[in-house]
C-alpha atoms as a PDB file:
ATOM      1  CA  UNK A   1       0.000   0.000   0.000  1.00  0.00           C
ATOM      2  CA  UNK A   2       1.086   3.630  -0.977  1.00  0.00           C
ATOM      3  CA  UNK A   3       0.361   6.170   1.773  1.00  0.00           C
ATOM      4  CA  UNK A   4       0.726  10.061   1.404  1.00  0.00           C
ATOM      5  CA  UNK A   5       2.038  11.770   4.367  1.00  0.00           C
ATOM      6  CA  UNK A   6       1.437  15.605   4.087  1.00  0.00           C
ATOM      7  CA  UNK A   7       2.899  18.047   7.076  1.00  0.00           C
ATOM      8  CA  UNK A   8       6.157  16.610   7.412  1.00  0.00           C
ATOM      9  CA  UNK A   9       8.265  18.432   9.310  1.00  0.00           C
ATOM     10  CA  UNK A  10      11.230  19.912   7.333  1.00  0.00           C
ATOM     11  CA  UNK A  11      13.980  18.438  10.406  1.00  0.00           C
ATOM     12  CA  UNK A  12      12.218  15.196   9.255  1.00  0.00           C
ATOM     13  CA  UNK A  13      14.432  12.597   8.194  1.00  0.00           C
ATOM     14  CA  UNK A  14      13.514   9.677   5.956  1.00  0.00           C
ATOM     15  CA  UNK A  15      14.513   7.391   9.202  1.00  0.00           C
ATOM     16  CA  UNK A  16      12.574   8.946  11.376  1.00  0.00           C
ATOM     17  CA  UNK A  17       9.177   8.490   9.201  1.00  0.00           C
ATOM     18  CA  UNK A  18      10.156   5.164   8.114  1.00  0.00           C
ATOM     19  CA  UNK A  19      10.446   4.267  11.629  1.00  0.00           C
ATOM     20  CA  UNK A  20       7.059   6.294  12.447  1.00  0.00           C
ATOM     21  CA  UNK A  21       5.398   4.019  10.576  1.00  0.00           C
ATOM     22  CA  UNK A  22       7.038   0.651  11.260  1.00  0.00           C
ATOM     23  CA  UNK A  23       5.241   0.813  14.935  1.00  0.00           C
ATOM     24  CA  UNK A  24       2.414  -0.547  12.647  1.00  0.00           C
ATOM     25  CA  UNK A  25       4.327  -2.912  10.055  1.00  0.00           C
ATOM     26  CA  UNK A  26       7.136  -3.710   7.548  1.00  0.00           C
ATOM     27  CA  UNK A  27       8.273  -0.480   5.795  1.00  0.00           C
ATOM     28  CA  UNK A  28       9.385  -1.075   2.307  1.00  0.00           C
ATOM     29  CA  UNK A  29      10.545   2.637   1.478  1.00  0.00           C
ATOM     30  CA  UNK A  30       9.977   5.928   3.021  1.00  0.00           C
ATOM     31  CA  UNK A  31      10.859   9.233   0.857  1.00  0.00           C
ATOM     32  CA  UNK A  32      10.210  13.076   1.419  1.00  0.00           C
ATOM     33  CA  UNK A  33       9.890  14.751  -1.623  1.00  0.00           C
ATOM     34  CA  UNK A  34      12.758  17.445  -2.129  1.00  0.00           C
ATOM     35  CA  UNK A  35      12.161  20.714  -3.922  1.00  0.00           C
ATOM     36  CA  UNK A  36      15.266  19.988  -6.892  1.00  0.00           C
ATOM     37  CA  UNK A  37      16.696  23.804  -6.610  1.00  0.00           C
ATOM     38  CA  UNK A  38      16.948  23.955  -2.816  1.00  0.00           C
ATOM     39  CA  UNK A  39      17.551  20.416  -1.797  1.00  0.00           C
ATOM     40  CA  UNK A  40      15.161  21.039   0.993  1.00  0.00           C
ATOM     41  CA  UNK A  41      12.303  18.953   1.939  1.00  0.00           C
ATOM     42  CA  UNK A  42       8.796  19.886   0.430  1.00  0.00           C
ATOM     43  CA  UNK A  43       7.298  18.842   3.642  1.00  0.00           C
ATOM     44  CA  UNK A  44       5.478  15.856   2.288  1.00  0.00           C
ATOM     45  CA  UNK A  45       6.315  12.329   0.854  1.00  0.00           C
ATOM     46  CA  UNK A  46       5.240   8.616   0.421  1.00  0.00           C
ATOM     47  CA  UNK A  47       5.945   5.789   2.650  1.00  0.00           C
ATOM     48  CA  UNK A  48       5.197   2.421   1.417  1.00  0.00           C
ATOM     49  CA  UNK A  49       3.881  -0.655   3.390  1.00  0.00           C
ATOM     50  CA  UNK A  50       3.628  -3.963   2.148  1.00  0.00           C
ATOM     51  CA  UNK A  51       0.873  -4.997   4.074  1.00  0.00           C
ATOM     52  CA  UNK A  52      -2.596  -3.810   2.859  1.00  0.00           C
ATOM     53  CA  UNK A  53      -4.305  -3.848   6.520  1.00  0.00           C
ATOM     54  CA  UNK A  54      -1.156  -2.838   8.256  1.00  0.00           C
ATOM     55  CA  UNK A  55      -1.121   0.002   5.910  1.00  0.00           C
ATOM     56  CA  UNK A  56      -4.811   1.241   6.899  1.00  0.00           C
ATOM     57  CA  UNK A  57      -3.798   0.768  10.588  1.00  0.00           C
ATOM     58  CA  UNK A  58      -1.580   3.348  10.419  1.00  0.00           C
ATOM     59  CA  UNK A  59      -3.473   5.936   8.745  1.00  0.00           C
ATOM     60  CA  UNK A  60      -5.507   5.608  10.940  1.00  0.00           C
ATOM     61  CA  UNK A  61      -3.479   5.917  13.616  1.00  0.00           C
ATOM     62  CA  UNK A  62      -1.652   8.291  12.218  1.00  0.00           C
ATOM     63  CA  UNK A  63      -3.820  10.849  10.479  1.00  0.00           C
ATOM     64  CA  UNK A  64      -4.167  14.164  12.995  1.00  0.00           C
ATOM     65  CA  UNK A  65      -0.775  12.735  14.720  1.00  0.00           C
ATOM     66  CA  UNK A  66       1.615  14.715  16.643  1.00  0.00           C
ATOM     67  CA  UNK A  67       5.180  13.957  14.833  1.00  0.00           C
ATOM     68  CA  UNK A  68       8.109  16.254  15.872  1.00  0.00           C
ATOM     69  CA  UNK A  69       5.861  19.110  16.649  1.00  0.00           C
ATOM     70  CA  UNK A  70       3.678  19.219  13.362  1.00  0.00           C
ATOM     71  CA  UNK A  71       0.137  17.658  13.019  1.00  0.00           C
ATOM     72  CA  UNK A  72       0.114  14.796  10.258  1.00  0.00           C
ATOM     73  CA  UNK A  73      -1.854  14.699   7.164  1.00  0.00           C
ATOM     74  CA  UNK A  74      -2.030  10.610   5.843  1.00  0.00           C
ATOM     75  CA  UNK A  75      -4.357   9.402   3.497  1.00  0.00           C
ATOM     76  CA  UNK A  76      -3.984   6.581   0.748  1.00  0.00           C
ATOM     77  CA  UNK A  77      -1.569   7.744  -1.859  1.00  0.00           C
ATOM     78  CA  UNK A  78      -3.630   8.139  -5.222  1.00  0.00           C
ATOM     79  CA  UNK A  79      -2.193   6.651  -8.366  1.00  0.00           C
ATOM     80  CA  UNK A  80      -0.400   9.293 -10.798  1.00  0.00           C
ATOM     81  CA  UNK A  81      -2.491  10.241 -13.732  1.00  0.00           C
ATOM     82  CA  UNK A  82      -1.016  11.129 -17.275  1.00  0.00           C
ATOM     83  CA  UNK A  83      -2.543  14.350 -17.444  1.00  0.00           C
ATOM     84  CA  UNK A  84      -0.446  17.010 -18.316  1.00  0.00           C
ATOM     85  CA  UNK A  85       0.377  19.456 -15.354  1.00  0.00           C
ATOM     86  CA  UNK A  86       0.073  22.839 -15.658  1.00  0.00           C
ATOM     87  CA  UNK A  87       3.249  25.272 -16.359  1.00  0.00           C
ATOM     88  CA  UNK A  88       4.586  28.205 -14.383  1.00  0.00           C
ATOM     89  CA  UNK A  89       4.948  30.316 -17.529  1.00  0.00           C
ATOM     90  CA  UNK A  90       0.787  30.805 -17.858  1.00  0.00           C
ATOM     91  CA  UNK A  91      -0.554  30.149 -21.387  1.00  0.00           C
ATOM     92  CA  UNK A  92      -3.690  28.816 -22.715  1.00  0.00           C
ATOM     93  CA  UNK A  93      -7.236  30.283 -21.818  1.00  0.00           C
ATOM     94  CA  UNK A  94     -10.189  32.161 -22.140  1.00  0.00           C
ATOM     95  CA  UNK A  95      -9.111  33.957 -25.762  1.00  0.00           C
ATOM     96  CA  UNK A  96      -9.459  32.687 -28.914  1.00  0.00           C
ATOM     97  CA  UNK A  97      -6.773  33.920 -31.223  1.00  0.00           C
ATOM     98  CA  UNK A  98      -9.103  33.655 -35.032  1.00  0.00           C
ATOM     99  CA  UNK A  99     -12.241  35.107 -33.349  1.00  0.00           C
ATOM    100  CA  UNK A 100     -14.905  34.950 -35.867  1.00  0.00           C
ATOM    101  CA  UNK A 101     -18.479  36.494 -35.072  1.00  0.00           C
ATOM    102  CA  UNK A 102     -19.758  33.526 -37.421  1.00  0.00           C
ATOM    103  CA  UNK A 103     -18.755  30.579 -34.719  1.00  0.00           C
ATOM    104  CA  UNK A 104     -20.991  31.655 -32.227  1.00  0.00           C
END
């Protein structure tokens, strides 16, 4: 199972969340997502348990937690989707570049 863990402290260490959720299971990865210009942690990530019900136990268990100060966020990781993601440069929208009175 595929858990997202939003609120993560940024102190947080991979460790220390792996070992967060092991109290409720075998851990087969724990990552915090790091922002790639400023190495620093995005304050979320994905820890991964291979036990379905084990998984469950500790988001529930875990969801509204206490963990190094900051109140957790966990919920069942969704599966990526192929749709394209927006860009930081704008673009696209609301104005249509051959406006004809005719189309409408």
């Amino acid at each position: 199972m595929n858990i997202y863990v939003a609120n993560i402290p940024f102190k947080a260490t991979e460790a220390e969340l792996k070992g967060l959720f092991e109290e409720y299971g075998e851990v087969s990865s724990a990552k915090i997502i790091m922002d790639k210009f400023t190495q620093r942690s995005r304050g979320f990530g994905f820890v991964e348990m291979s036990d379905d019900a084990a998984g469950r136990q500790a988001i529930t268990s875990l969801n509204g937690a206490d963990f190094m100060g900051k109140n957790l966020v966990v919920n069942e990781a969704r599966p990526r989707t192929d749709a394209p993601r927006g860009n930081s440069r704008g673009g696209g929208g609301g104005y249509k570049k051959n406006f004809n009175r005719d189309d409408y």
